[in-house]
PDB file of N, CA and C in Angstrom:
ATOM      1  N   UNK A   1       0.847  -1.168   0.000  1.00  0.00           N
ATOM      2  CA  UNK A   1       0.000   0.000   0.000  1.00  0.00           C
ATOM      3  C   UNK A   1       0.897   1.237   0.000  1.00  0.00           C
ATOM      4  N   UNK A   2       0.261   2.321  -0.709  1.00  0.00           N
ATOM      5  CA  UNK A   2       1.466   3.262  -1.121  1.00  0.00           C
ATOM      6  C   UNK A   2       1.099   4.641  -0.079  1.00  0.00           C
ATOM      7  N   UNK A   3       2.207   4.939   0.480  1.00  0.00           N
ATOM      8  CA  UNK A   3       1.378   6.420   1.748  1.00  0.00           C
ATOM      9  C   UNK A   3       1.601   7.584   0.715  1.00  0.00           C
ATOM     10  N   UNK A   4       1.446   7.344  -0.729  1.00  0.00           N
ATOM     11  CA  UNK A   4       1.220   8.987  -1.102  1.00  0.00           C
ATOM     12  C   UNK A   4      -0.049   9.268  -1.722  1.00  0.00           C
ATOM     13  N   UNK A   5      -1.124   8.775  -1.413  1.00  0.00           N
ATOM     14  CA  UNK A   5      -1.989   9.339  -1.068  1.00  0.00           C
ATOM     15  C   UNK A   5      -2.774   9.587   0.030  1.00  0.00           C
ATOM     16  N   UNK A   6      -1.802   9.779   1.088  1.00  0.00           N
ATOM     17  CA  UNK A   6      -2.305  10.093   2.713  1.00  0.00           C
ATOM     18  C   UNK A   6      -1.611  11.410   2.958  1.00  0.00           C
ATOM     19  N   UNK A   7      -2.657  12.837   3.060  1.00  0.00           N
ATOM     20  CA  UNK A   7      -1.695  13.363   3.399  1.00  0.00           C
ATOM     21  C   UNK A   7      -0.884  13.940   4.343  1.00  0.00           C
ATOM     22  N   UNK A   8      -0.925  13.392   5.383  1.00  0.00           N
ATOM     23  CA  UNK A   8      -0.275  13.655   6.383  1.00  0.00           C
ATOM     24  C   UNK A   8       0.785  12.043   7.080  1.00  0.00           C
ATOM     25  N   UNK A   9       0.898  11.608   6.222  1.00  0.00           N
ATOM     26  CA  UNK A   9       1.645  10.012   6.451  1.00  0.00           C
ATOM     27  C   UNK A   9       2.707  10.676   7.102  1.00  0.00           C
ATOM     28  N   UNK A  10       3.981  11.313   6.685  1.00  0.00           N
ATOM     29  CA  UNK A  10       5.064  12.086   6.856  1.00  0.00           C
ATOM     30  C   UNK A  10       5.106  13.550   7.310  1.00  0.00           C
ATOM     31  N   UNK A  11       5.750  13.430   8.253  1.00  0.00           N
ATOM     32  CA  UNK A  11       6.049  15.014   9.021  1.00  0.00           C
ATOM     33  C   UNK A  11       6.962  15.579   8.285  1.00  0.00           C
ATOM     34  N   UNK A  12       6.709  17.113   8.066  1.00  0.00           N
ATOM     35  CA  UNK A  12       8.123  18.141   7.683  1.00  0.00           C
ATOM     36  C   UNK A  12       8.875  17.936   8.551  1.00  0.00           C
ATOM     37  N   UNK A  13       8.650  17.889   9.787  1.00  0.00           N
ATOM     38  CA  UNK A  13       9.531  17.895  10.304  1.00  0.00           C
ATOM     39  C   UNK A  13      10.161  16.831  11.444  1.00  0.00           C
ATOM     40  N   UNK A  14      10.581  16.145  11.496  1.00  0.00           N
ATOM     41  CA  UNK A  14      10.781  14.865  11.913  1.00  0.00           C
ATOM     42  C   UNK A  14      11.155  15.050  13.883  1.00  0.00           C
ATOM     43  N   UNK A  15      11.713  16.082  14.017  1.00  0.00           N
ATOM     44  CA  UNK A  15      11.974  16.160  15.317  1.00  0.00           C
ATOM     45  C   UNK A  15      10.604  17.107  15.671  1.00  0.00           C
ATOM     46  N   UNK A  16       9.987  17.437  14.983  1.00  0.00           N
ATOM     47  CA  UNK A  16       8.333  18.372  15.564  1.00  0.00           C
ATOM     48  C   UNK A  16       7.728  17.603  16.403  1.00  0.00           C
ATOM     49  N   UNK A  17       7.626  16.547  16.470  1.00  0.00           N
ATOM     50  CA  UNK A  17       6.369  16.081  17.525  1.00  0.00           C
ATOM     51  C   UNK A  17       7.291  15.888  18.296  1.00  0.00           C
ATOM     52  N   UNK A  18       8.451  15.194  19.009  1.00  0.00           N
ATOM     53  CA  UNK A  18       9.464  14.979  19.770  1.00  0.00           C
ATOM     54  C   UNK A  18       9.484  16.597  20.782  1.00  0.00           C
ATOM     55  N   UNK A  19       9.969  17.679  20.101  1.00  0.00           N
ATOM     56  CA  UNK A  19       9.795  18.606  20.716  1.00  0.00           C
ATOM     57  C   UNK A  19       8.609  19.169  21.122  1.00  0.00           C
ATOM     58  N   UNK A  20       7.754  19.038  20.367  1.00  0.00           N
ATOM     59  CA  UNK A  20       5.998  19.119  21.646  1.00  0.00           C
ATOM     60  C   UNK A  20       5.710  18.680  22.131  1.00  0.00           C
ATOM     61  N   UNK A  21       6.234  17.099  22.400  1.00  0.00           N
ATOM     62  CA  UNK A  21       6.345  16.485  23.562  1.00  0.00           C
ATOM     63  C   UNK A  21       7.144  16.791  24.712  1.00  0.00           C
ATOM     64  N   UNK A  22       8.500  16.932  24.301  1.00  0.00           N
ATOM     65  CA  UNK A  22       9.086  17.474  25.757  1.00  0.00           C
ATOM     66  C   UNK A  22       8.655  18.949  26.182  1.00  0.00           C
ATOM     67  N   UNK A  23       7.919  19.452  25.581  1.00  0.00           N
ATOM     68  CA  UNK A  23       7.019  20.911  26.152  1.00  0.00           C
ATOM     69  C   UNK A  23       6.162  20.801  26.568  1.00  0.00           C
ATOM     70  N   UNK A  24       5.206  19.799  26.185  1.00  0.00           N
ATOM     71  CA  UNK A  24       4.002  19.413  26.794  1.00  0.00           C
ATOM     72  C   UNK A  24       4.664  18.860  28.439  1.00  0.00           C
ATOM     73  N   UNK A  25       5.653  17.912  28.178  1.00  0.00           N
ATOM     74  CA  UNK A  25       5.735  17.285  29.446  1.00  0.00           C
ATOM     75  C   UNK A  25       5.988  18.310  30.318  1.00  0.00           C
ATOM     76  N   UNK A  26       6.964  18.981  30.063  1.00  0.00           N
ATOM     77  CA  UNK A  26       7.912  20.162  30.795  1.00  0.00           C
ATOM     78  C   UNK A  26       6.280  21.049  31.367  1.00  0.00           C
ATOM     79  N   UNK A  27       5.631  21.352  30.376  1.00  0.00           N
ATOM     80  CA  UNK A  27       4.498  22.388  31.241  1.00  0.00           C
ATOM     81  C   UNK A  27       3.773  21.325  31.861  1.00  0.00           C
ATOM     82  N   UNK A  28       3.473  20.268  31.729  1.00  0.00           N
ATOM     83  CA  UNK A  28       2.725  19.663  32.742  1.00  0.00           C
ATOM     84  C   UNK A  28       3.466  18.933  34.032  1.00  0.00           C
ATOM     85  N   UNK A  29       4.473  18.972  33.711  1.00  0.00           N
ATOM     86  CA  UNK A  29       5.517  19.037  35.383  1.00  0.00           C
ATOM     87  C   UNK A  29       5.452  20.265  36.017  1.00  0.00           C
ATOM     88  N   UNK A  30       5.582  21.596  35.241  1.00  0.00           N
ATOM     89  CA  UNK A  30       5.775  22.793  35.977  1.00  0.00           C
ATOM     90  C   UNK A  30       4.042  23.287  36.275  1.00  0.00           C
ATOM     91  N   UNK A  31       3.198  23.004  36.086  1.00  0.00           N
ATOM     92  CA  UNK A  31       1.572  23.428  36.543  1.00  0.00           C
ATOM     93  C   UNK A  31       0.868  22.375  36.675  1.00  0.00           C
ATOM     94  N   UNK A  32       1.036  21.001  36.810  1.00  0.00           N
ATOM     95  CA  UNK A  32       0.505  20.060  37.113  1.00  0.00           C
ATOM     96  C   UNK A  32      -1.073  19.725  36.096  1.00  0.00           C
ATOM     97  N   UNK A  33      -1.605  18.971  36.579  1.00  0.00           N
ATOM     98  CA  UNK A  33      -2.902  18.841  36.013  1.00  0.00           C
ATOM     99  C   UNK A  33      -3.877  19.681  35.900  1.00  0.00           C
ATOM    100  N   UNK A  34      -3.993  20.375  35.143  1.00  0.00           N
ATOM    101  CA  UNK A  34      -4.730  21.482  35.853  1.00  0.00           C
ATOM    102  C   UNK A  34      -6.412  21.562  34.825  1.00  0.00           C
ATOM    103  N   UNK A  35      -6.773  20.464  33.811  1.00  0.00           N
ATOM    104  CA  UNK A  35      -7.653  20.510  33.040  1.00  0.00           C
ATOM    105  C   UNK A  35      -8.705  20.176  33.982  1.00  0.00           C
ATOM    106  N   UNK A  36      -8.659  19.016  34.763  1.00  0.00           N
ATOM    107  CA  UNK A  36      -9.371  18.309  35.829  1.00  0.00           C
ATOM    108  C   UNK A  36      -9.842  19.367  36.441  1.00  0.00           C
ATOM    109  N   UNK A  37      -8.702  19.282  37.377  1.00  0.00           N
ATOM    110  CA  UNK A  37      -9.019  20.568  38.306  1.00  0.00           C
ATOM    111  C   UNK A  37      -9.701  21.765  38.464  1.00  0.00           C
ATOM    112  N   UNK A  38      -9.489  22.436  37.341  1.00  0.00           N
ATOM    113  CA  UNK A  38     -10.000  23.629  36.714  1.00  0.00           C
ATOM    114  C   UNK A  38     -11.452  23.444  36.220  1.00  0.00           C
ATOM    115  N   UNK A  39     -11.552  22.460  35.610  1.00  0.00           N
ATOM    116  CA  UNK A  39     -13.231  21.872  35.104  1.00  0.00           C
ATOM    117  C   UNK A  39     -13.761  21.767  36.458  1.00  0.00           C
ATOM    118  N   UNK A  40     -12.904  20.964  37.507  1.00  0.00           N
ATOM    119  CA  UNK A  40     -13.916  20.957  39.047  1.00  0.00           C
ATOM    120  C   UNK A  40     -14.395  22.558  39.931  1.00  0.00           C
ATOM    121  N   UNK A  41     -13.177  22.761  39.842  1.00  0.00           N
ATOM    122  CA  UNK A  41     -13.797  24.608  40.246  1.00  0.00           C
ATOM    123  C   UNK A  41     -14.464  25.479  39.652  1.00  0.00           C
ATOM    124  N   UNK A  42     -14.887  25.433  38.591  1.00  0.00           N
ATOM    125  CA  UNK A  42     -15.599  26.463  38.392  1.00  0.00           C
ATOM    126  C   UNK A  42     -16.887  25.602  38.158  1.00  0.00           C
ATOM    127  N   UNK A  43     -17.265  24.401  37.922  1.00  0.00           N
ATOM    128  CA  UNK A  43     -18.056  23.818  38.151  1.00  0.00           C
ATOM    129  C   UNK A  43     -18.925  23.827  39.334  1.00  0.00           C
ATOM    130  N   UNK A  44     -17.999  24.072  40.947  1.00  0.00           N
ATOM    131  CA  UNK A  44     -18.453  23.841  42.260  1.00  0.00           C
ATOM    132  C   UNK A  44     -19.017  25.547  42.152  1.00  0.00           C
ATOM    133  N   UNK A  45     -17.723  26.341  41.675  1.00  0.00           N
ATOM    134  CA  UNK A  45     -18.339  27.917  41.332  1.00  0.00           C
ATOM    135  C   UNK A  45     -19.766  28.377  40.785  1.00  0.00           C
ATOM    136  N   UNK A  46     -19.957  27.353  39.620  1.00  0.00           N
ATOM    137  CA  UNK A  46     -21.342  27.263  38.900  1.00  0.00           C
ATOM    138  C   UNK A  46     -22.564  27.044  40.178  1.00  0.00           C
ATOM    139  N   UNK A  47     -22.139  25.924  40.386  1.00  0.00           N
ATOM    140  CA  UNK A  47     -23.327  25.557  41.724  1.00  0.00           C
ATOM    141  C   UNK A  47     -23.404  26.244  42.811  1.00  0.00           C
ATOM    142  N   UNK A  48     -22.583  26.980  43.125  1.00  0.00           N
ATOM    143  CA  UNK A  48     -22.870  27.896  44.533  1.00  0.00           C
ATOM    144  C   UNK A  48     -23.371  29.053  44.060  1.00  0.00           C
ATOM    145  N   UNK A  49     -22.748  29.677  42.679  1.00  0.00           N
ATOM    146  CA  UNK A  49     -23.352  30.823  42.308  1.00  0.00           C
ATOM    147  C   UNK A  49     -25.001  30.484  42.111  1.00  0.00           C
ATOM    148  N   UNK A  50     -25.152  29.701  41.418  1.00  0.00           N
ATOM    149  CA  UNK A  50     -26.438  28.986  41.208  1.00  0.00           C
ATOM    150  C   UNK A  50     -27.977  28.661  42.595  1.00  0.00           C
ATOM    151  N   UNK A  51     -26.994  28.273  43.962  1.00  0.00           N
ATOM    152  CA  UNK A  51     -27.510  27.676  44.501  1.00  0.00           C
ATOM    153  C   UNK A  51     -27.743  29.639  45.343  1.00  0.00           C
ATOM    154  N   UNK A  52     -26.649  30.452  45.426  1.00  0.00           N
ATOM    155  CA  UNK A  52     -26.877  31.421  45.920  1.00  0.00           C
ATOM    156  C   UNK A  52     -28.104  32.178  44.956  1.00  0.00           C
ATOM    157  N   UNK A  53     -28.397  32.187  43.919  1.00  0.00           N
ATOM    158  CA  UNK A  53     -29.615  32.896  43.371  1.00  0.00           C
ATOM    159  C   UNK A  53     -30.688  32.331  43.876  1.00  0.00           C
ATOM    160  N   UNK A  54     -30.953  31.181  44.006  1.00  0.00           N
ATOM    161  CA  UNK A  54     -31.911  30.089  44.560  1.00  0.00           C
ATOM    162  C   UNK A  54     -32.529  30.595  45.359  1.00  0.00           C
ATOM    163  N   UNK A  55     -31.276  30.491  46.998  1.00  0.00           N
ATOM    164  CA  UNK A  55     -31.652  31.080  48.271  1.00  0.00           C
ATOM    165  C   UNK A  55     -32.270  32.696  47.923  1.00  0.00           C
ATOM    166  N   UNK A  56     -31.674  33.529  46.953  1.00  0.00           N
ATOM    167  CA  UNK A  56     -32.255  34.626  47.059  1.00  0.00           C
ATOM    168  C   UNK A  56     -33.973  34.893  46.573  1.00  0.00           C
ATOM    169  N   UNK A  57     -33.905  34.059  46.085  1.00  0.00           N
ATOM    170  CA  UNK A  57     -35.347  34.274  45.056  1.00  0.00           C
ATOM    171  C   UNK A  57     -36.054  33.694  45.996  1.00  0.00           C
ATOM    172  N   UNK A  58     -36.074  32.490  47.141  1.00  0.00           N
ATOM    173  CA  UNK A  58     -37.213  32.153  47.944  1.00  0.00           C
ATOM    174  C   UNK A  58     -37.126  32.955  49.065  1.00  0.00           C
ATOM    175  N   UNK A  59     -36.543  34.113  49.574  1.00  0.00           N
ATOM    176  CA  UNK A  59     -36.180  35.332  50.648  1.00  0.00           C
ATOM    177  C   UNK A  59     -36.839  35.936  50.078  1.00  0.00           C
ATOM    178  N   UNK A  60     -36.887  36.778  48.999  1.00  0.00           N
ATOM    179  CA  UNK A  60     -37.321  37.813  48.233  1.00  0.00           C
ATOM    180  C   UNK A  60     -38.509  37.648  47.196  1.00  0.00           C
TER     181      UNK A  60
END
């Protein structure tokens, strides 16, 4: 089977993904996980802001 009609079979650049890997790693050693995390807080943010309109609307 012939890869020239795929077009992305071959990288320009052969060390490109190698080096976005050790950047990727490097920032996710230096700030940790932070997709998780970040999806959980403002999530808990969502619900308190949420839960605080709640309480206001059965006061008022």
């Amino acid at each position: 089977m012939l890869d020239e009609n795929k077009p992305f079979s071959h990288s320009a650049d052969p060390y490109g993904s190698k080096a976005n890997f050790d950047m990727n790693e490097k920032k996710l050693h230096s700030q940790g996980v932070s997709g998780l995390f970040r999806q959980i807080t403002n999530l808990l943010i969502l619900v308190g802001i949420l839960a605080l309109i709640v309480i206001l609307v059965k006061i008022f």
